[in-house]
PDB file of N, CA and C in Angstrom:
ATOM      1  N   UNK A   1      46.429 126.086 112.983  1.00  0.00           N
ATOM      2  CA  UNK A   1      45.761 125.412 111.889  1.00  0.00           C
ATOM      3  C   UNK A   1      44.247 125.568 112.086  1.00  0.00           C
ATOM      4  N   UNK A   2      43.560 126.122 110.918  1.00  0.00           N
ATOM      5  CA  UNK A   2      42.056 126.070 111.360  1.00  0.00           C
ATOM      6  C   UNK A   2      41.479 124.071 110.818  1.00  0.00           C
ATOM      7  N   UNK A   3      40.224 124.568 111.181  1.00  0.00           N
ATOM      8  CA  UNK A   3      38.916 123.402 111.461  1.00  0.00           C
ATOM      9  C   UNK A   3      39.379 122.814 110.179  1.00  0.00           C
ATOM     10  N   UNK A   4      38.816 123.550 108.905  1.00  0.00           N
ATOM     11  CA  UNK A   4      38.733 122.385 107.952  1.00  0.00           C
ATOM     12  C   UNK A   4      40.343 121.982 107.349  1.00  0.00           C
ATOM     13  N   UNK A   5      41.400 122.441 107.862  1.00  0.00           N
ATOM     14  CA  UNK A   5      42.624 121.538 107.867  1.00  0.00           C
ATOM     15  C   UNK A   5      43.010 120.621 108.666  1.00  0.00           C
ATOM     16  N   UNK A   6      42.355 120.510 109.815  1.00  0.00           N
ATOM     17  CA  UNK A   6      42.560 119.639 111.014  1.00  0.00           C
ATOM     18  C   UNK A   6      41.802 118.830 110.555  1.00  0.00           C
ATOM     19  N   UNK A   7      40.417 118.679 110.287  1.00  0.00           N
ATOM     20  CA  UNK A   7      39.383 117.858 110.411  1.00  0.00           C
ATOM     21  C   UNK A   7      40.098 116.384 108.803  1.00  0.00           C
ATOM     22  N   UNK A   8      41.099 116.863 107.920  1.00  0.00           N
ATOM     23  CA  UNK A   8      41.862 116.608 106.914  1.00  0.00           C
ATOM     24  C   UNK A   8      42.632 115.277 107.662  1.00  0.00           C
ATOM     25  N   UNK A   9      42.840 115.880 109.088  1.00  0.00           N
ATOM     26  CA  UNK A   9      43.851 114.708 109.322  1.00  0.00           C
ATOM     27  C   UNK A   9      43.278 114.115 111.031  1.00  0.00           C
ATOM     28  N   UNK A  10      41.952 113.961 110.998  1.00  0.00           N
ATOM     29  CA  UNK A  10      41.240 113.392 112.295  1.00  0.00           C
ATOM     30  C   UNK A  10      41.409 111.617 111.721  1.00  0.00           C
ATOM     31  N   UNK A  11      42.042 110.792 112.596  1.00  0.00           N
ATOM     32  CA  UNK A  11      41.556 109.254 112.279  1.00  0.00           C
ATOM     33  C   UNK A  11      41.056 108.867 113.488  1.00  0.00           C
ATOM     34  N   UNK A  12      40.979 107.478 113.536  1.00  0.00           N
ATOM     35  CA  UNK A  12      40.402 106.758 114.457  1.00  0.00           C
ATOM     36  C   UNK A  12      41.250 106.906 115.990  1.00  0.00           C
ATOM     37  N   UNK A  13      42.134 107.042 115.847  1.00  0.00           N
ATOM     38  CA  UNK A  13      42.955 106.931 117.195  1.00  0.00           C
ATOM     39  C   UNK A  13      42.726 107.765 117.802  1.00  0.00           C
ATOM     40  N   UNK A  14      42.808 109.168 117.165  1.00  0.00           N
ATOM     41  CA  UNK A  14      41.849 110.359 118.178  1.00  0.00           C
ATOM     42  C   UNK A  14      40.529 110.284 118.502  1.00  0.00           C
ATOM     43  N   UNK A  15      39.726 109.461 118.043  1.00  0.00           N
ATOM     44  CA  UNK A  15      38.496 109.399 118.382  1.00  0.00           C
ATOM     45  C   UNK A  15      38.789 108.749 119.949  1.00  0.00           C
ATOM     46  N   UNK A  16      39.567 107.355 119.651  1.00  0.00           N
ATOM     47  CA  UNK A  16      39.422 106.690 120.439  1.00  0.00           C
ATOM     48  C   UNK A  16      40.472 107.129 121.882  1.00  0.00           C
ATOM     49  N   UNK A  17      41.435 107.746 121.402  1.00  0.00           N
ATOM     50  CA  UNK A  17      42.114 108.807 122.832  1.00  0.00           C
ATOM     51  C   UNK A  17      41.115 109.570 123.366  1.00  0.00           C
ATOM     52  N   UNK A  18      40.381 109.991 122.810  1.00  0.00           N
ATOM     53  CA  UNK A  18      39.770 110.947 123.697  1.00  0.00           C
ATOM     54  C   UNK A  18      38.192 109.834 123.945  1.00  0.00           C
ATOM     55  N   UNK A  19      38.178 109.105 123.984  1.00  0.00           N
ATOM     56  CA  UNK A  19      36.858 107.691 124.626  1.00  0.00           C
ATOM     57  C   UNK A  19      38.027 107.414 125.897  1.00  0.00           C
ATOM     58  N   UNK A  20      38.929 106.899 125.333  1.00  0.00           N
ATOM     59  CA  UNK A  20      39.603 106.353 126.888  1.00  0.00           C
ATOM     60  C   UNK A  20      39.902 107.375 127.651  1.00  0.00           C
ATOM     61  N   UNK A  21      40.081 108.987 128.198  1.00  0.00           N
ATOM     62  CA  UNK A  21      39.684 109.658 128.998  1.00  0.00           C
ATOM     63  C   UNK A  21      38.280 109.282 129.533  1.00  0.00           C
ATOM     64  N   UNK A  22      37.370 109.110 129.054  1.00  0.00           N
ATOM     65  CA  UNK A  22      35.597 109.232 129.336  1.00  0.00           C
ATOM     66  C   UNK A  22      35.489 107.808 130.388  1.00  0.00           C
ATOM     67  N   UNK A  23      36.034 106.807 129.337  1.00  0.00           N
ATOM     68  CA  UNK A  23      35.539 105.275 129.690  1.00  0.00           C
ATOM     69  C   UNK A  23      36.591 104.247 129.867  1.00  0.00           C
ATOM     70  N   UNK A  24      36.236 103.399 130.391  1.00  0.00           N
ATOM     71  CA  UNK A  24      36.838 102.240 130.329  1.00  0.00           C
ATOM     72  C   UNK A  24      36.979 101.162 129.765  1.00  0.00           C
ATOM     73  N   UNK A  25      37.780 100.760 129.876  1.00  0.00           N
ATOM     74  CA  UNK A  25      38.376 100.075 128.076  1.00  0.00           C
ATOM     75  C   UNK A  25      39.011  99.152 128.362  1.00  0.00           C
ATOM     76  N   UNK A  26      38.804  97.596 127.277  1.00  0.00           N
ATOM     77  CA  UNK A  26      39.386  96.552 127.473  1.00  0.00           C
ATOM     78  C   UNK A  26      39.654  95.742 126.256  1.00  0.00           C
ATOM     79  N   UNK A  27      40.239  94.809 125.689  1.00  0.00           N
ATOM     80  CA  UNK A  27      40.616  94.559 124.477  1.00  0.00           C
ATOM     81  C   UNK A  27      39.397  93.249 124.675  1.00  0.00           C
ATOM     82  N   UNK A  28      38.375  93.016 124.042  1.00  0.00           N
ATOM     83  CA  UNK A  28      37.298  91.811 123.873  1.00  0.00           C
ATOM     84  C   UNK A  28      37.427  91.069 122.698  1.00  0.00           C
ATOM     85  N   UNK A  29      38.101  90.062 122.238  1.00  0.00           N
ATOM     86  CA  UNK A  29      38.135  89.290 121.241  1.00  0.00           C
ATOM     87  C   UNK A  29      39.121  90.382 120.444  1.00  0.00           C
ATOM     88  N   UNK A  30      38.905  90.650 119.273  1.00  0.00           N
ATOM     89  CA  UNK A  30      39.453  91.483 118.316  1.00  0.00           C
ATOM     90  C   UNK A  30      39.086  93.002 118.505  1.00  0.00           C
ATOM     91  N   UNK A  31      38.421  92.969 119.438  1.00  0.00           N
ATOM     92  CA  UNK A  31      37.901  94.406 119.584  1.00  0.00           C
ATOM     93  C   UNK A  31      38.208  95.418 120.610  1.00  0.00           C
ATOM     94  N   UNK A  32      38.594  96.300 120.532  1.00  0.00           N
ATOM     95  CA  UNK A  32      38.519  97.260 121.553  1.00  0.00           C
ATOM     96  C   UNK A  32      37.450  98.015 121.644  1.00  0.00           C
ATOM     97  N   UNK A  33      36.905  97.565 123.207  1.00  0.00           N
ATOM     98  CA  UNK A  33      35.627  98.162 123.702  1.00  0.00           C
ATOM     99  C   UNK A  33      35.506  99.172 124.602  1.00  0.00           C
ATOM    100  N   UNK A  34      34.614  99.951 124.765  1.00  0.00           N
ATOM    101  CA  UNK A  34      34.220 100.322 126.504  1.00  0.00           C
ATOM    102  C   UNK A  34      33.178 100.060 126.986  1.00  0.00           C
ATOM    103  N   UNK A  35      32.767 100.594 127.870  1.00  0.00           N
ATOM    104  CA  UNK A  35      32.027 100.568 128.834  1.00  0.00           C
ATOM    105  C   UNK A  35      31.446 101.836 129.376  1.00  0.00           C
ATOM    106  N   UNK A  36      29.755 102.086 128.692  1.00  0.00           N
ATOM    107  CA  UNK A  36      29.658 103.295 129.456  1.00  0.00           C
ATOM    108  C   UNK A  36      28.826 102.698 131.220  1.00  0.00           C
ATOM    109  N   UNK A  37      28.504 104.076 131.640  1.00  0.00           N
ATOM    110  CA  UNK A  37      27.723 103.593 132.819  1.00  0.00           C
ATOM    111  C   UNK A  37      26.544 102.566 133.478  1.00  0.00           C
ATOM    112  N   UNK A  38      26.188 102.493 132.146  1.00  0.00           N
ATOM    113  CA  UNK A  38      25.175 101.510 132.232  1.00  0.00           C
ATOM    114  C   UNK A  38      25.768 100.080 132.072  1.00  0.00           C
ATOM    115  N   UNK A  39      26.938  99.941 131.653  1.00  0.00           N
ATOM    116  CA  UNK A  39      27.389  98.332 131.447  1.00  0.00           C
ATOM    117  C   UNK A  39      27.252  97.673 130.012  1.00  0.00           C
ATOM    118  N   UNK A  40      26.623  98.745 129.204  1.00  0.00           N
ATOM    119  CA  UNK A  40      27.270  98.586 127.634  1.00  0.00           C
ATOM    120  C   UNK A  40      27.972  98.384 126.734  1.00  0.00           C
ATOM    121  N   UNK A  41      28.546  97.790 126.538  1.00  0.00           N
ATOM    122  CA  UNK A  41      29.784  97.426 125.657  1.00  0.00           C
ATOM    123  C   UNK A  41      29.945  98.422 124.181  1.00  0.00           C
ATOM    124  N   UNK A  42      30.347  99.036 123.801  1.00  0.00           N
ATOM    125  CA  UNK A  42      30.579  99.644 122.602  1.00  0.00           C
ATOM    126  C   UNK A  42      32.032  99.768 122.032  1.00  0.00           C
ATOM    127  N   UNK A  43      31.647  99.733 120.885  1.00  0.00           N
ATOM    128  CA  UNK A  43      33.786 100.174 119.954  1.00  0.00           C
ATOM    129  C   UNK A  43      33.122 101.253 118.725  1.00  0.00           C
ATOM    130  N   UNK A  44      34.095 101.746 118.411  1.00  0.00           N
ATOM    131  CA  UNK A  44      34.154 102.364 117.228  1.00  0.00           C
ATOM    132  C   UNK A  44      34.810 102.040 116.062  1.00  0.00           C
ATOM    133  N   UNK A  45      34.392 102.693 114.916  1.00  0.00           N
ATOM    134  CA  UNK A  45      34.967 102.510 113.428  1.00  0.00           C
ATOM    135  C   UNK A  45      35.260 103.233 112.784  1.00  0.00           C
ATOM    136  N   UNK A  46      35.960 103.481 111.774  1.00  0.00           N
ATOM    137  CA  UNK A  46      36.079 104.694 110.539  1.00  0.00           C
ATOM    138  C   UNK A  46      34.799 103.883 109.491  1.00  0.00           C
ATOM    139  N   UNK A  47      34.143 104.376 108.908  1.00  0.00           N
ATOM    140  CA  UNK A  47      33.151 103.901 107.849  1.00  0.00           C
ATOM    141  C   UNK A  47      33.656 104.244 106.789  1.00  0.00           C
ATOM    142  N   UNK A  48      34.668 105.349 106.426  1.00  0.00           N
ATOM    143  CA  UNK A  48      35.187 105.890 105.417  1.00  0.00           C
ATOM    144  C   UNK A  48      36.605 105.709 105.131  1.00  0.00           C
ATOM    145  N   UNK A  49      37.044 105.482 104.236  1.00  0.00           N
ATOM    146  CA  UNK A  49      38.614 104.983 103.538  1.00  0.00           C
ATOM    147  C   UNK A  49      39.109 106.695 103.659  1.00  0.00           C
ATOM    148  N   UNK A  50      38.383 107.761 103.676  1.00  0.00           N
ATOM    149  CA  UNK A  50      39.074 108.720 103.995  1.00  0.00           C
ATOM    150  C   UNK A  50      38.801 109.346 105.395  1.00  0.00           C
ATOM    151  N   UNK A  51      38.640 108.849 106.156  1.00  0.00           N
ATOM    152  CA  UNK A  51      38.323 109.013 107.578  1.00  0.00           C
ATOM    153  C   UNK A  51      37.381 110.380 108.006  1.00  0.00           C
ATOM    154  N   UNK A  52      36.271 110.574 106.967  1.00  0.00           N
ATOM    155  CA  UNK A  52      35.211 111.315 106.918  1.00  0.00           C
ATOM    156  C   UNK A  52      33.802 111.156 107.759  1.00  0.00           C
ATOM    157  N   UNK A  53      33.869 109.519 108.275  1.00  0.00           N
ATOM    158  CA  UNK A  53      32.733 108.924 108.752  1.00  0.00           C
ATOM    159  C   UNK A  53      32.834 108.379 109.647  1.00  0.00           C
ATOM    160  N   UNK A  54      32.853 108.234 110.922  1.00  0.00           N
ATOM    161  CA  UNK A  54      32.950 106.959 112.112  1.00  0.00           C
ATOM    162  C   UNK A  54      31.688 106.799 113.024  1.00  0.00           C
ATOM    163  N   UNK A  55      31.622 105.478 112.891  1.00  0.00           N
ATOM    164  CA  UNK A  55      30.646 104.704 113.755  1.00  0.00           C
ATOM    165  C   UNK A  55      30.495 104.148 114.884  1.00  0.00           C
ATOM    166  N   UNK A  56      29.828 103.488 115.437  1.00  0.00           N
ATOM    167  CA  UNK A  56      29.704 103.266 116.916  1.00  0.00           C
ATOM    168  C   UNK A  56      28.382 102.056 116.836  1.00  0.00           C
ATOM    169  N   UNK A  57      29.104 101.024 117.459  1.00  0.00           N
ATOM    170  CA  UNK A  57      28.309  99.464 117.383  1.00  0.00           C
ATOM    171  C   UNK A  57      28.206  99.335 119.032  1.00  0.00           C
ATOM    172  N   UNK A  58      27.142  98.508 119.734  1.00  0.00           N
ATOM    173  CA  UNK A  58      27.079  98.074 120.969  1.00  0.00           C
ATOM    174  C   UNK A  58      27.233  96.971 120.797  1.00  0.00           C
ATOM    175  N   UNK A  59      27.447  96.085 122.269  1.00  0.00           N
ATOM    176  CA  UNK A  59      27.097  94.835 122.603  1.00  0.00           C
ATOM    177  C   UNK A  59      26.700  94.850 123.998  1.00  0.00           C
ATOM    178  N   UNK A  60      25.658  94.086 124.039  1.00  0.00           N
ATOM    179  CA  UNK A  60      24.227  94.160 125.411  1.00  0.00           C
ATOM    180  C   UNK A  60      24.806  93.549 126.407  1.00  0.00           C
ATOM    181  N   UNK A  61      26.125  92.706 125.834  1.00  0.00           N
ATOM    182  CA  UNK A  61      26.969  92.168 127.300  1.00  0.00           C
ATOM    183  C   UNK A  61      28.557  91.652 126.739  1.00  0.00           C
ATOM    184  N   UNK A  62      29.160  91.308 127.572  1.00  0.00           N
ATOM    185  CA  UNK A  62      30.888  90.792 127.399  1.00  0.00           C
ATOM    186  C   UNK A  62      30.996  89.872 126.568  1.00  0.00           C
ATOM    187  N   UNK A  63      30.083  89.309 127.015  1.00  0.00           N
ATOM    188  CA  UNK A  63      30.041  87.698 125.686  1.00  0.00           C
ATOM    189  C   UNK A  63      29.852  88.182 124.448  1.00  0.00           C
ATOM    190  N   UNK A  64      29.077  89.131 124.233  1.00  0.00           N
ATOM    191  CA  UNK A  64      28.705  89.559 123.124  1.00  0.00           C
ATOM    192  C   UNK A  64      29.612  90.216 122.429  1.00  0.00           C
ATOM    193  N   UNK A  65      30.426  90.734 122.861  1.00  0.00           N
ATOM    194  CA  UNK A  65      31.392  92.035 122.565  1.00  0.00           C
ATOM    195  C   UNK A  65      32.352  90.962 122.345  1.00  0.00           C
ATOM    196  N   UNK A  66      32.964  89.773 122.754  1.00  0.00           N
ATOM    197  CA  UNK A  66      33.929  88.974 123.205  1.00  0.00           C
ATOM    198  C   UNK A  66      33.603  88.450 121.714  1.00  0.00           C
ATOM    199  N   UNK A  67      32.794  88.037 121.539  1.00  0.00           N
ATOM    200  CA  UNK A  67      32.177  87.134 119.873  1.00  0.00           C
ATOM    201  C   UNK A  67      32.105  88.263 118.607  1.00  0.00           C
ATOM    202  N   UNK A  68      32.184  89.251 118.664  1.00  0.00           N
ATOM    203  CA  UNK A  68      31.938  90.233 117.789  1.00  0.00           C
ATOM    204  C   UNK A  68      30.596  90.282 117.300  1.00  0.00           C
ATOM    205  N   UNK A  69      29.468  90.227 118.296  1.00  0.00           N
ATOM    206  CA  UNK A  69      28.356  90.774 117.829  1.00  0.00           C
ATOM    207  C   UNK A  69      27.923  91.798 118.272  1.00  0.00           C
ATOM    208  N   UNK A  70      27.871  92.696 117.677  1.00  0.00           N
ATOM    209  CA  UNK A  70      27.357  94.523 118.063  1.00  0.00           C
ATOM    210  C   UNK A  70      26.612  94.668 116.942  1.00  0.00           C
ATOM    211  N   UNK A  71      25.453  95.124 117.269  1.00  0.00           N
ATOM    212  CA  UNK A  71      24.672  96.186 116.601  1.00  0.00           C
ATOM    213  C   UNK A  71      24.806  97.900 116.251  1.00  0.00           C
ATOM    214  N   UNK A  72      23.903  97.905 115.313  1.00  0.00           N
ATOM    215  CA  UNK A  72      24.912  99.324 114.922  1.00  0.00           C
ATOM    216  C   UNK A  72      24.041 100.903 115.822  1.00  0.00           C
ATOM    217  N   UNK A  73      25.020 101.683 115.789  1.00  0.00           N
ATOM    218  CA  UNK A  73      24.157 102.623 116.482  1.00  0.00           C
ATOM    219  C   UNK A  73      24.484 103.951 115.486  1.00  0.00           C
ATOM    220  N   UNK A  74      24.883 104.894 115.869  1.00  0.00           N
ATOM    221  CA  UNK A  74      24.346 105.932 114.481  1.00  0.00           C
ATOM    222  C   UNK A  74      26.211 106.152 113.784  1.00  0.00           C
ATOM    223  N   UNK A  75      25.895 107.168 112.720  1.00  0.00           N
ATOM    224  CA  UNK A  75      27.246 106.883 111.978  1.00  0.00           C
ATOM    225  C   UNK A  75      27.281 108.486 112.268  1.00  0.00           C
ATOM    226  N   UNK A  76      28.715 108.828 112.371  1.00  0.00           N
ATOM    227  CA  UNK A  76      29.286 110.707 112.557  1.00  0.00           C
ATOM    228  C   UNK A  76      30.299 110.661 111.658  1.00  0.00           C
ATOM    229  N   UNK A  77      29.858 112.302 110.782  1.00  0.00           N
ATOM    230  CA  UNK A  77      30.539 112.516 109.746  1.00  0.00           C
ATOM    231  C   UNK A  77      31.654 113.958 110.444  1.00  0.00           C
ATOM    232  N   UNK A  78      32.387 113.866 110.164  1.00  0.00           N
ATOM    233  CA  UNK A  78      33.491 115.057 110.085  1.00  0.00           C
ATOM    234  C   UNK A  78      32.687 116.263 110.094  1.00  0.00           C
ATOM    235  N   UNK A  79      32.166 116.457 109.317  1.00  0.00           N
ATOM    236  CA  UNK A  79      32.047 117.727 108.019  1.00  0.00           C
ATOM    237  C   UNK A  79      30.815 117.966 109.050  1.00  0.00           C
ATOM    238  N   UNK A  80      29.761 117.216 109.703  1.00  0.00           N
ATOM    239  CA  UNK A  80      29.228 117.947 110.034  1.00  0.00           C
ATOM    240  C   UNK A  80      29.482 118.853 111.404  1.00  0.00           C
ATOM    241  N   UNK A  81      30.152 118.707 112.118  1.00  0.00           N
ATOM    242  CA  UNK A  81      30.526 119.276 113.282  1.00  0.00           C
ATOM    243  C   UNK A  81      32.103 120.476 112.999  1.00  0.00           C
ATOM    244  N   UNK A  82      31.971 121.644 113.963  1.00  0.00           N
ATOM    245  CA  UNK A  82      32.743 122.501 114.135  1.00  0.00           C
ATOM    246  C   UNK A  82      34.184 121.900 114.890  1.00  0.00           C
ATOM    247  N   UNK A  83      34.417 120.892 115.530  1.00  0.00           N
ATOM    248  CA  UNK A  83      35.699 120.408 116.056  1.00  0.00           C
ATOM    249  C   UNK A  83      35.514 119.188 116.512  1.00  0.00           C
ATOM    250  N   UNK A  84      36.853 118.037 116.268  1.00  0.00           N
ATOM    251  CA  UNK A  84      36.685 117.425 116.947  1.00  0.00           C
ATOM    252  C   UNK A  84      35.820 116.936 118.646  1.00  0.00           C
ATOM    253  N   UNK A  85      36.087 117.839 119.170  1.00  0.00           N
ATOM    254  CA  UNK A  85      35.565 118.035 120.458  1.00  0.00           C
ATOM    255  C   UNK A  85      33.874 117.531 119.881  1.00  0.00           C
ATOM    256  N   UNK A  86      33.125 118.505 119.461  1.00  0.00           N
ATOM    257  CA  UNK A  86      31.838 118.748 119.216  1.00  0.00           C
ATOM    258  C   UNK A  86      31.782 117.351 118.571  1.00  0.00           C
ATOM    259  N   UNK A  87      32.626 116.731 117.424  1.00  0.00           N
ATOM    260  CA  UNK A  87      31.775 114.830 117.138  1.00  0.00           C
ATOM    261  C   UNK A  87      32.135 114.624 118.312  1.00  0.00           C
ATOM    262  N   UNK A  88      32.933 114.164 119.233  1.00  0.00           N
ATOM    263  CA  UNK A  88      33.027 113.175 120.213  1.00  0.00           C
ATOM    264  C   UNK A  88      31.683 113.741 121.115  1.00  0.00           C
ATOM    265  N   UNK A  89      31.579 115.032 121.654  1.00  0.00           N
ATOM    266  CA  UNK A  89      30.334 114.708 122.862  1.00  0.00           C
ATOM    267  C   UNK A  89      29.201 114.589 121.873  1.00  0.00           C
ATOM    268  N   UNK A  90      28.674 114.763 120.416  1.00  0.00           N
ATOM    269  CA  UNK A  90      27.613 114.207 120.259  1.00  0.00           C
ATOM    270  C   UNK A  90      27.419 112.762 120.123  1.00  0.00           C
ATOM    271  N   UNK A  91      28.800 112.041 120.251  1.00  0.00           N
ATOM    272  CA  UNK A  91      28.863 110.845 120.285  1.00  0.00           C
ATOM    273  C   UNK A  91      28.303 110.208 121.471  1.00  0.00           C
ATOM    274  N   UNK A  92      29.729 110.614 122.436  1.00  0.00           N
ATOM    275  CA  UNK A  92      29.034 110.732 124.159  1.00  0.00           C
ATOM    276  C   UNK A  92      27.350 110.497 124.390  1.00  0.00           C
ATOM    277  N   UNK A  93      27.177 111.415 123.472  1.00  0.00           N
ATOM    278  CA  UNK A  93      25.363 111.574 124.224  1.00  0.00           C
ATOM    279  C   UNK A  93      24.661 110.197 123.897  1.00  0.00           C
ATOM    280  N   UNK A  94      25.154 109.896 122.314  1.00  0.00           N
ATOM    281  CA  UNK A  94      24.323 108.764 121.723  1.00  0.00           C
ATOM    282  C   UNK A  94      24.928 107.399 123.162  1.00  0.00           C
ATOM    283  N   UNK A  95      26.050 107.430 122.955  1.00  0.00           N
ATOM    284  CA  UNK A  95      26.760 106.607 124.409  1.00  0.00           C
ATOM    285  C   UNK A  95      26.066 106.526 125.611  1.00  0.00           C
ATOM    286  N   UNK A  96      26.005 107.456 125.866  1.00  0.00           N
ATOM    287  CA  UNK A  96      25.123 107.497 127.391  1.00  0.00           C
ATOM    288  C   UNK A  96      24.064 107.578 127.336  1.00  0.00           C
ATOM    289  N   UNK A  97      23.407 107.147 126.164  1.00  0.00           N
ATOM    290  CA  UNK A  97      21.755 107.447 126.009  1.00  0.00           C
ATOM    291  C   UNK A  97      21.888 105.999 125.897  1.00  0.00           C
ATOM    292  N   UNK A  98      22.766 105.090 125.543  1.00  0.00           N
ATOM    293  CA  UNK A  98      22.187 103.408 125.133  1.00  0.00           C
ATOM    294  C   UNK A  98      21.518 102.882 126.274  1.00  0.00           C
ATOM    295  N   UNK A  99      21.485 103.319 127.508  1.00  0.00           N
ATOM    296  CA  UNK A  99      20.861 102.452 128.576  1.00  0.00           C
ATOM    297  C   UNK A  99      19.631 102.044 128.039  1.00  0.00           C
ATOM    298  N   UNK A 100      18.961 103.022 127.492  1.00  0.00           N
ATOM    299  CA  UNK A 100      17.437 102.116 127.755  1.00  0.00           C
ATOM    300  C   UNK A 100      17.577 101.027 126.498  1.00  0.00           C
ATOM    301  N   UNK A 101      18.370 101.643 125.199  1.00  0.00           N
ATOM    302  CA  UNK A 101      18.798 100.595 124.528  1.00  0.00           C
ATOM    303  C   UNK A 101      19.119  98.818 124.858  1.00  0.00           C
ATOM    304  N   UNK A 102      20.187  99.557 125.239  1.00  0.00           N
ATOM    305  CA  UNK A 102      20.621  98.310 125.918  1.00  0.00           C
ATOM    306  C   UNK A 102      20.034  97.198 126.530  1.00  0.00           C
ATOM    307  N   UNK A 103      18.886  97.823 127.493  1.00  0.00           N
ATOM    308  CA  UNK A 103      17.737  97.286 128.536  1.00  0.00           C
ATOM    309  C   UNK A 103      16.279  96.645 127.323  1.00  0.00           C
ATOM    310  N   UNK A 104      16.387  96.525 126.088  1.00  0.00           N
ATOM    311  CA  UNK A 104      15.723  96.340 125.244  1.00  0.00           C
ATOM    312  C   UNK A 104      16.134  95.331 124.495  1.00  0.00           C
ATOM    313  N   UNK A 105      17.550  94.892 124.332  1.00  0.00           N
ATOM    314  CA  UNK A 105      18.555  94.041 123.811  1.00  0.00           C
ATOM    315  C   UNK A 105      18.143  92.767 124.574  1.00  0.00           C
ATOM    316  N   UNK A 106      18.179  93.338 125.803  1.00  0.00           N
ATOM    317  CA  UNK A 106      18.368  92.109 127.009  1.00  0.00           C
ATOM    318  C   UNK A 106      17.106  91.185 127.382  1.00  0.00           C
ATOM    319  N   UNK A 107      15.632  92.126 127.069  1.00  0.00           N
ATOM    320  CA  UNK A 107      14.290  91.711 127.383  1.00  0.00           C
ATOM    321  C   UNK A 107      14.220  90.628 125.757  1.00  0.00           C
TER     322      UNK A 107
END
């Protein structure tokens, strides 16, 4: 099957199978979160009713994540990337870039 028939049937669960290889993961209130290296809390979303768009919210600590308050961090569209693979590590990057984020939340 090529790209733009696959990309037809990408939802959230593959996003999030291939996060729980990367990270670690715990169910926080209603949410399923992880944890990158820095001690960040993040989950993901579909933004789109046709699963064209998914997002990525933090929380600066457990409590936070536990209450459902996350802030938003950037939104990834399908269409723009060549494979699954390619959205998830530009995701990754935004992920592992929240430290100093994060460290800005907290001050």
């Amino acid at each position: 099957m090529i790209w733009t028939e696959k990309k037809n049937n990408i939802n959230l669960t593959d996003i999030k199978d291939k996060l729980n290889a990367m990270y670690s993961s715990e169910h926080l209130g209603k949410n399923l979160c992880w944890t990158n290296k820095y001690g960040t809390f993040f989950k993901v979303f579909c933004f789109s009713e046709n699963n064209r768009c998914f997002g990525i919210e933090y929380a600066s600590n457990e409590d936070e994540a536990r209450q459902g308050c996350f802030e938003d961090g950037d939104l990834f569209y399908i269409d723009d990337y060549s494979s699954l693979d390619d959205m998830v590590a530009a995701m990754r990057l935004e992920i592992d870039d929240s430290e100093s984020d994060n460290k800005q939340r907290r001050n």
